[in-house]
N, C-alpha and C. Protein backbone atom coordinates (compact mmCIF):
# COMPACT_ATOMS: atom_id res chain seq x y z
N UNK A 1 29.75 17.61 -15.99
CA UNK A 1 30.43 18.65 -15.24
C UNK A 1 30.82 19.82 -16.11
N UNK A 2 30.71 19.86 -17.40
CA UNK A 2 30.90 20.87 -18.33
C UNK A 2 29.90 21.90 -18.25
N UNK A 3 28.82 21.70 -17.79
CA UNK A 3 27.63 23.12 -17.60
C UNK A 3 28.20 24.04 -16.61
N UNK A 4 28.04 25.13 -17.61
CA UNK A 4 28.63 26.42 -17.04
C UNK A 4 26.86 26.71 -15.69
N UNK A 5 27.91 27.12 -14.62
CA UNK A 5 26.52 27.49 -13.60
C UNK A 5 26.29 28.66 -13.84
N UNK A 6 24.93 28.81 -13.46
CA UNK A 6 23.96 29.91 -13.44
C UNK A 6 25.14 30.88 -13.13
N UNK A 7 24.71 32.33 -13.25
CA UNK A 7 25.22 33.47 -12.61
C UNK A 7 24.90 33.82 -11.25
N UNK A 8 25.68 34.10 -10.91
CA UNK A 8 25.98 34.50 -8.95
C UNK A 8 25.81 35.48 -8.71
N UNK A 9 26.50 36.28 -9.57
CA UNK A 9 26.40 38.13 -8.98
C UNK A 9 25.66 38.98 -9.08
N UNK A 10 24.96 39.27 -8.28
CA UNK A 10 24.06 39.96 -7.78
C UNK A 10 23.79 40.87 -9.21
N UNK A 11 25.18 42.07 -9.54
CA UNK A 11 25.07 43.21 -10.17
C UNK A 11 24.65 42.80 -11.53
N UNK A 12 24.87 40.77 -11.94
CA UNK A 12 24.59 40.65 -13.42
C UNK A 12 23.52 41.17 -14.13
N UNK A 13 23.65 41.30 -15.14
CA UNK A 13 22.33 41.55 -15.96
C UNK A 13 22.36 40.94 -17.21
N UNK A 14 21.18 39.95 -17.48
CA UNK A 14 21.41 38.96 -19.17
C UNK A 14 21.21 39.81 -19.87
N UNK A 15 22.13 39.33 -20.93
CA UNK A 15 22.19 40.45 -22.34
C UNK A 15 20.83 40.57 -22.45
N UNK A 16 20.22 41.36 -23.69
CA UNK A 16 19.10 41.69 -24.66
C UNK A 16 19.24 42.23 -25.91
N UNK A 17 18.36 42.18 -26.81
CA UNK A 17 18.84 42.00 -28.06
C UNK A 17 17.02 42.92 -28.46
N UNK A 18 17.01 44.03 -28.79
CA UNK A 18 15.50 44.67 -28.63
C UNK A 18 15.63 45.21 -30.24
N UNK A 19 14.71 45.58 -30.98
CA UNK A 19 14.42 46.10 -32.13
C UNK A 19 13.70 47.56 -31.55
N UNK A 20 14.61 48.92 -32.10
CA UNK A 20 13.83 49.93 -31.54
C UNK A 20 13.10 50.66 -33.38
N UNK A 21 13.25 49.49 -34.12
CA UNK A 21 12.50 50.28 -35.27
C UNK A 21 13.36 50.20 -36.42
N UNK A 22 12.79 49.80 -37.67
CA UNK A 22 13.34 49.67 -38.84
C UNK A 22 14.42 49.84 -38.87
N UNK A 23 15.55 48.72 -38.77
CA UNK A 23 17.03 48.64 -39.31
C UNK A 23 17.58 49.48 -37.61
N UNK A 24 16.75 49.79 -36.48
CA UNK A 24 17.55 49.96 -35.69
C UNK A 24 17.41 49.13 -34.32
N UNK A 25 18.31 48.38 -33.54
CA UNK A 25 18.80 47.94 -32.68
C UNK A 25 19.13 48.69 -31.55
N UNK A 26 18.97 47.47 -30.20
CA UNK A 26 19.60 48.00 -28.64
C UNK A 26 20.12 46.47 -28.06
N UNK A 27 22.11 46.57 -27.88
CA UNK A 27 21.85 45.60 -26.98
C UNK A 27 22.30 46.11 -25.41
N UNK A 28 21.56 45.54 -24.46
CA UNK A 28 21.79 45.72 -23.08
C UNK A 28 21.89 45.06 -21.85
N UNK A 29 22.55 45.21 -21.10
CA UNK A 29 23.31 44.00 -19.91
C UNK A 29 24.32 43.50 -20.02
N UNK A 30 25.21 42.46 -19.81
CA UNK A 30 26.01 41.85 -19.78
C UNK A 30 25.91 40.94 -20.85
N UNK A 31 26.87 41.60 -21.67
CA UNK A 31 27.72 40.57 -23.23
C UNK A 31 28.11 39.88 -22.89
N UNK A 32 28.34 38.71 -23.20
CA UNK A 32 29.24 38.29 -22.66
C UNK A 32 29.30 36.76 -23.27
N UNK A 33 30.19 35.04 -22.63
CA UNK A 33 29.89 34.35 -22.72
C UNK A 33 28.47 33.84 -22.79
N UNK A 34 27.97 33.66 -21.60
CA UNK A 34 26.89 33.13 -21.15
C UNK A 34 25.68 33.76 -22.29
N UNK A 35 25.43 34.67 -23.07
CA UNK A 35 24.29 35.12 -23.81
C UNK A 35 24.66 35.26 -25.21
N UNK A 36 26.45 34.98 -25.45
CA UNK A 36 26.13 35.55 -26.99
C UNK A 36 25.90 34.71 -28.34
N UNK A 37 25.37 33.34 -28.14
CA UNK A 37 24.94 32.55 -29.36
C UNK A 37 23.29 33.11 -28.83
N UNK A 38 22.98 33.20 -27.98
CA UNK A 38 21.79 33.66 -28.52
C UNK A 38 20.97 34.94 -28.96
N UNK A 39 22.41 36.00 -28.56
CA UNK A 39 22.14 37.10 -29.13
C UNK A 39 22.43 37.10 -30.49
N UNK A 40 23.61 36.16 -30.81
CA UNK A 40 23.94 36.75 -32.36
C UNK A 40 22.75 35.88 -32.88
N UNK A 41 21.87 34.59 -32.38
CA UNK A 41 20.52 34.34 -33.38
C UNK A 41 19.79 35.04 -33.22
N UNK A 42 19.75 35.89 -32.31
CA UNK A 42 18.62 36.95 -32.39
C UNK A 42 19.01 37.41 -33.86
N UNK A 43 20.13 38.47 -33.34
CA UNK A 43 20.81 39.62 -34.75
C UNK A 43 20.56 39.45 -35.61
N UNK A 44 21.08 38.03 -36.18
CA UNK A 44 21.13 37.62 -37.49
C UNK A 44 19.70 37.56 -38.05
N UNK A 45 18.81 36.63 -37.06
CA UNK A 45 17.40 36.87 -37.66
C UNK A 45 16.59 38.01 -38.07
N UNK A 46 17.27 39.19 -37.45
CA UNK A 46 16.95 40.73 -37.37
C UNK A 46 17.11 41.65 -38.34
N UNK A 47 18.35 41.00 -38.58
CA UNK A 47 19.41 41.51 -39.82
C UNK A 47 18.85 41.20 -41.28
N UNK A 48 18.18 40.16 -40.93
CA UNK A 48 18.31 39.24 -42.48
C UNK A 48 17.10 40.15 -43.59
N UNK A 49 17.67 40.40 -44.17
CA UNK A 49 17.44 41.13 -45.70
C UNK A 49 17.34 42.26 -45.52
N UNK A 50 18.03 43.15 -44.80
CA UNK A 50 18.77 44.58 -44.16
C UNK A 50 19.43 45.11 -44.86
N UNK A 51 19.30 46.20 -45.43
CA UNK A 51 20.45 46.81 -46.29
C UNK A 51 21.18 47.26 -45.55
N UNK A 52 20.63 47.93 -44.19
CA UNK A 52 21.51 48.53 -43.28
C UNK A 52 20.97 48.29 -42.05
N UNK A 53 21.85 48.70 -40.78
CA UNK A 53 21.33 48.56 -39.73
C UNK A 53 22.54 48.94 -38.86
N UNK A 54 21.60 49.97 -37.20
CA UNK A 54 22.13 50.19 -36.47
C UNK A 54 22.30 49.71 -35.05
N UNK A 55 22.95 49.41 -34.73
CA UNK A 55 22.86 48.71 -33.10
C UNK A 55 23.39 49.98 -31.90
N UNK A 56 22.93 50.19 -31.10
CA UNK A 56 23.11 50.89 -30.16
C UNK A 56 23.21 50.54 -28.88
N UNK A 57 24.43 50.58 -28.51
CA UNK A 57 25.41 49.63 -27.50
C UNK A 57 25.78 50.66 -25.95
N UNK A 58 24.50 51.74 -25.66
CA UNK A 58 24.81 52.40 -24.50
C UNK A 58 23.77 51.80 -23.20
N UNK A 59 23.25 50.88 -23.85
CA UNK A 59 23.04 49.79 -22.11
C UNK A 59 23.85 49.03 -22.17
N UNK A 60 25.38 48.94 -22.68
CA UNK A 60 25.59 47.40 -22.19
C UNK A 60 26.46 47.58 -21.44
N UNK A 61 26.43 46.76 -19.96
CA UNK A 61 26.93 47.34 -18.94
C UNK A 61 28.18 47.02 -18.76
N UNK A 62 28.65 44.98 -19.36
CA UNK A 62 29.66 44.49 -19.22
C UNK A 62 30.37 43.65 -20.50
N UNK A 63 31.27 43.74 -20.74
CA UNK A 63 31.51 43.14 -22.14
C UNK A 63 33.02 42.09 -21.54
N UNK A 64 33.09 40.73 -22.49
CA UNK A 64 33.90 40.21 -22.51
C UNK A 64 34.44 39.79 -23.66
N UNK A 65 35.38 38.71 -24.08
CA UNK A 65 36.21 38.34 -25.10
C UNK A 65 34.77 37.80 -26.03
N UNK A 66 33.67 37.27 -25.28
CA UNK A 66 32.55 36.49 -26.09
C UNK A 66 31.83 37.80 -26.72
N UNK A 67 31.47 38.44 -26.10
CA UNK A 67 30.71 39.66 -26.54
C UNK A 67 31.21 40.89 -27.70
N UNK A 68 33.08 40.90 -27.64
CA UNK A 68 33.30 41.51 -28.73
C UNK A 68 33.62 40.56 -29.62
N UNK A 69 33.52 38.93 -29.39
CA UNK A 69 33.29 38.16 -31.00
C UNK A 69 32.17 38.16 -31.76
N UNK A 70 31.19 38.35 -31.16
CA UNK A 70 29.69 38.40 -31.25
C UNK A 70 29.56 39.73 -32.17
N UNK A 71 29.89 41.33 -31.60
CA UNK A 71 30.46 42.28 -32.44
C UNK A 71 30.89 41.70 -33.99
N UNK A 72 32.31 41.62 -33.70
CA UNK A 72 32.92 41.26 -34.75
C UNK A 72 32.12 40.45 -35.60
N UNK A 73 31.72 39.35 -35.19
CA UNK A 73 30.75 38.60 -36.11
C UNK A 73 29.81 39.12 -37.42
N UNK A 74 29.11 40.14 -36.06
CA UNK A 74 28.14 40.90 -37.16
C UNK A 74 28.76 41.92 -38.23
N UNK A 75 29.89 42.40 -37.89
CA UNK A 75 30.34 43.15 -38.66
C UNK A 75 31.27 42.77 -40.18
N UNK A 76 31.57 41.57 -39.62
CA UNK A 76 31.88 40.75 -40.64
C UNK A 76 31.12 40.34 -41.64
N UNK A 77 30.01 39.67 -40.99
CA UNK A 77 29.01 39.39 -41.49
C UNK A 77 28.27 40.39 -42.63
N UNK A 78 27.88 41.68 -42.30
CA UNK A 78 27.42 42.63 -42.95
C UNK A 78 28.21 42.72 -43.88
N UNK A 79 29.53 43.30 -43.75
CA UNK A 79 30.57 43.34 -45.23
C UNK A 79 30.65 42.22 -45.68
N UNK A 80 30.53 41.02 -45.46
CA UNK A 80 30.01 40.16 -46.70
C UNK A 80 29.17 39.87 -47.69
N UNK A 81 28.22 40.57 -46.74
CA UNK A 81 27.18 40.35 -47.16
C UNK A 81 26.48 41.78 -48.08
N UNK A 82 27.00 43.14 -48.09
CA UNK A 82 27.07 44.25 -48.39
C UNK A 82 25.87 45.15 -47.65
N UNK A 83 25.98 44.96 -46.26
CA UNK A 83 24.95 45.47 -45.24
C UNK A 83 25.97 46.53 -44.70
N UNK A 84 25.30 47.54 -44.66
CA UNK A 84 25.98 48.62 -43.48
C UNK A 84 25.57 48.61 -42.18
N UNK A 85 26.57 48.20 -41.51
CA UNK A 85 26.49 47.85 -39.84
C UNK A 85 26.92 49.31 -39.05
N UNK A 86 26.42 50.16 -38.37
CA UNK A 86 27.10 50.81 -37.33
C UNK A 86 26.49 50.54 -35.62
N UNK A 87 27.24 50.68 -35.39
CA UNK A 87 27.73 50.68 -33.67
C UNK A 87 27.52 51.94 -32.79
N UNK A 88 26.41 52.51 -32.49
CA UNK A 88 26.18 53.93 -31.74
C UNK A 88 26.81 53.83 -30.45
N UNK A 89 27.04 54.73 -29.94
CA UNK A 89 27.63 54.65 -28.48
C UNK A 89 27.99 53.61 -27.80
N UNK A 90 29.20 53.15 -28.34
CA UNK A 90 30.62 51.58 -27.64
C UNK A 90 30.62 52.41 -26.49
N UNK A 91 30.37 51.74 -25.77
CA UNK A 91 30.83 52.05 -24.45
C UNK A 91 32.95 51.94 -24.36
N UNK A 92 33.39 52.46 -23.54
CA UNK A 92 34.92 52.64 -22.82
C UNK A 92 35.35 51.17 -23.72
N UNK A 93 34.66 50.57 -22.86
CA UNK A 93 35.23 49.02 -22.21
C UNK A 93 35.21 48.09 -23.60
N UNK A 94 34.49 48.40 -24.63
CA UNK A 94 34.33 47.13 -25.88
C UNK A 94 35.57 48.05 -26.47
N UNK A 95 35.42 49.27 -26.42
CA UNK A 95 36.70 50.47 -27.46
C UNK A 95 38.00 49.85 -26.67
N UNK A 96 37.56 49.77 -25.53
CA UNK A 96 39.57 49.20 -25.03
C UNK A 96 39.55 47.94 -25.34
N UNK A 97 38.58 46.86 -25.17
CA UNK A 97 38.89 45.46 -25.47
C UNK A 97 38.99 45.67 -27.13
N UNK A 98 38.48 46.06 -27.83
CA UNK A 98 38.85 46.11 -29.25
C UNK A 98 40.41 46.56 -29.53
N UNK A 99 40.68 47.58 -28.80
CA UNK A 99 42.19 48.19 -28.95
C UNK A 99 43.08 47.08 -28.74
N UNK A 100 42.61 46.67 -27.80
CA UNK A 100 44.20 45.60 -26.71
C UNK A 100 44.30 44.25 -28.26
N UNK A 101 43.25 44.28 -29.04
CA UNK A 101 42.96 42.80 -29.51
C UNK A 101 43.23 43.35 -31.21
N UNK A 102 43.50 44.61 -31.32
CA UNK A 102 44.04 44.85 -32.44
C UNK A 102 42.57 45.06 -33.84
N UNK A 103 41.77 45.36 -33.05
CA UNK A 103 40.69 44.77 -34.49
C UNK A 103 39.53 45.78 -34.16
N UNK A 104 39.69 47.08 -33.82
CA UNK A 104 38.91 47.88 -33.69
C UNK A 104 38.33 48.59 -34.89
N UNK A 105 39.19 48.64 -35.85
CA UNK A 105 38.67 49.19 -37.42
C UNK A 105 37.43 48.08 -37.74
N UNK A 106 37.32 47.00 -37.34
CA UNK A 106 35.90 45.97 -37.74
C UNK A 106 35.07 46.32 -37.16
N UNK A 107 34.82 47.46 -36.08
CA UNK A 107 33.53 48.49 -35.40
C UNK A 107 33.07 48.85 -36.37
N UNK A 108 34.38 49.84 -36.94
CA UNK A 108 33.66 50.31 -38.01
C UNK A 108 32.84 50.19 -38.86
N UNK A 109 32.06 51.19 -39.79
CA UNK A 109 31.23 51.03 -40.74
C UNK A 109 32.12 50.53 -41.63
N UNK A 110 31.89 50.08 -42.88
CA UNK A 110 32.35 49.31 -43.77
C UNK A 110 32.54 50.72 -44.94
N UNK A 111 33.67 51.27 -45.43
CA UNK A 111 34.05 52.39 -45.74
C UNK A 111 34.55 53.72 -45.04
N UNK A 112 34.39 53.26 -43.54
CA UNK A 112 35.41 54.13 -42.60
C UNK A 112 36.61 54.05 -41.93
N UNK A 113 37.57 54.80 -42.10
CA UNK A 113 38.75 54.63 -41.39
C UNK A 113 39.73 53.69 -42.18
N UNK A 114 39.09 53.19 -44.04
CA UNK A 114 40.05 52.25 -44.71
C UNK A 114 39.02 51.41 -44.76
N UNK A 115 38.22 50.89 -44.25
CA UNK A 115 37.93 49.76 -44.38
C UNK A 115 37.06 48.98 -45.78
């Protein structure tokens, strides 16, 4: 009884995780629970031996608490790893869920805003 059911709503859309070209990224649809271990194995596989890389976040239609860990993840990830991560066009909705949750400077590039 623990399987999460399929999606219902009509308006959903499953994440995607697309390569638009050397070190640059698109994700689009609905972030969220339901897609983001397999977006961040996408990423990571994407990522891996990247000096840098951009993701561009103006399809994504719906974001939740899973989808800006998934964020965070990668961005973490990169400053560990000494990758420059940026984030092109956050939509409203990840910029306010980042605000409310205190951890919006980890959008950031890794040398902006302090970081």
């Amino acid at each position: 009884m623990s399987r999460r059911k399929p999606r219902t709503d009509a308006g959903s859309q499953p994440a995607a995780f697309a390569t638009l070209g050397p070190g640059r990224f698109e994700l689009s649809g609905d972030l969220g629970f339901d897609d983001a271990a397999r977006i961040l194995a996408e990423g990571d596989a994407a990522f891996a031996g990247l000096k840098q890389a951009e993701i561009d976040l103006a399809k994504v239609v719906r974001v939740d608490s899973a989808g800006l860990a998934l964020l965070l993840e990668w961005s973490v990830a990169a400053r560990e790893s000494g990758r420059t991560l940026s984030y092109l066009n956050v939509p409203p909705a990840i910029a306010a869920l980042a605000g409310i949750s205190d951890v919006s400077e980890l959008l950031l590039p890794a040398g902006a805003g302090g970081g």
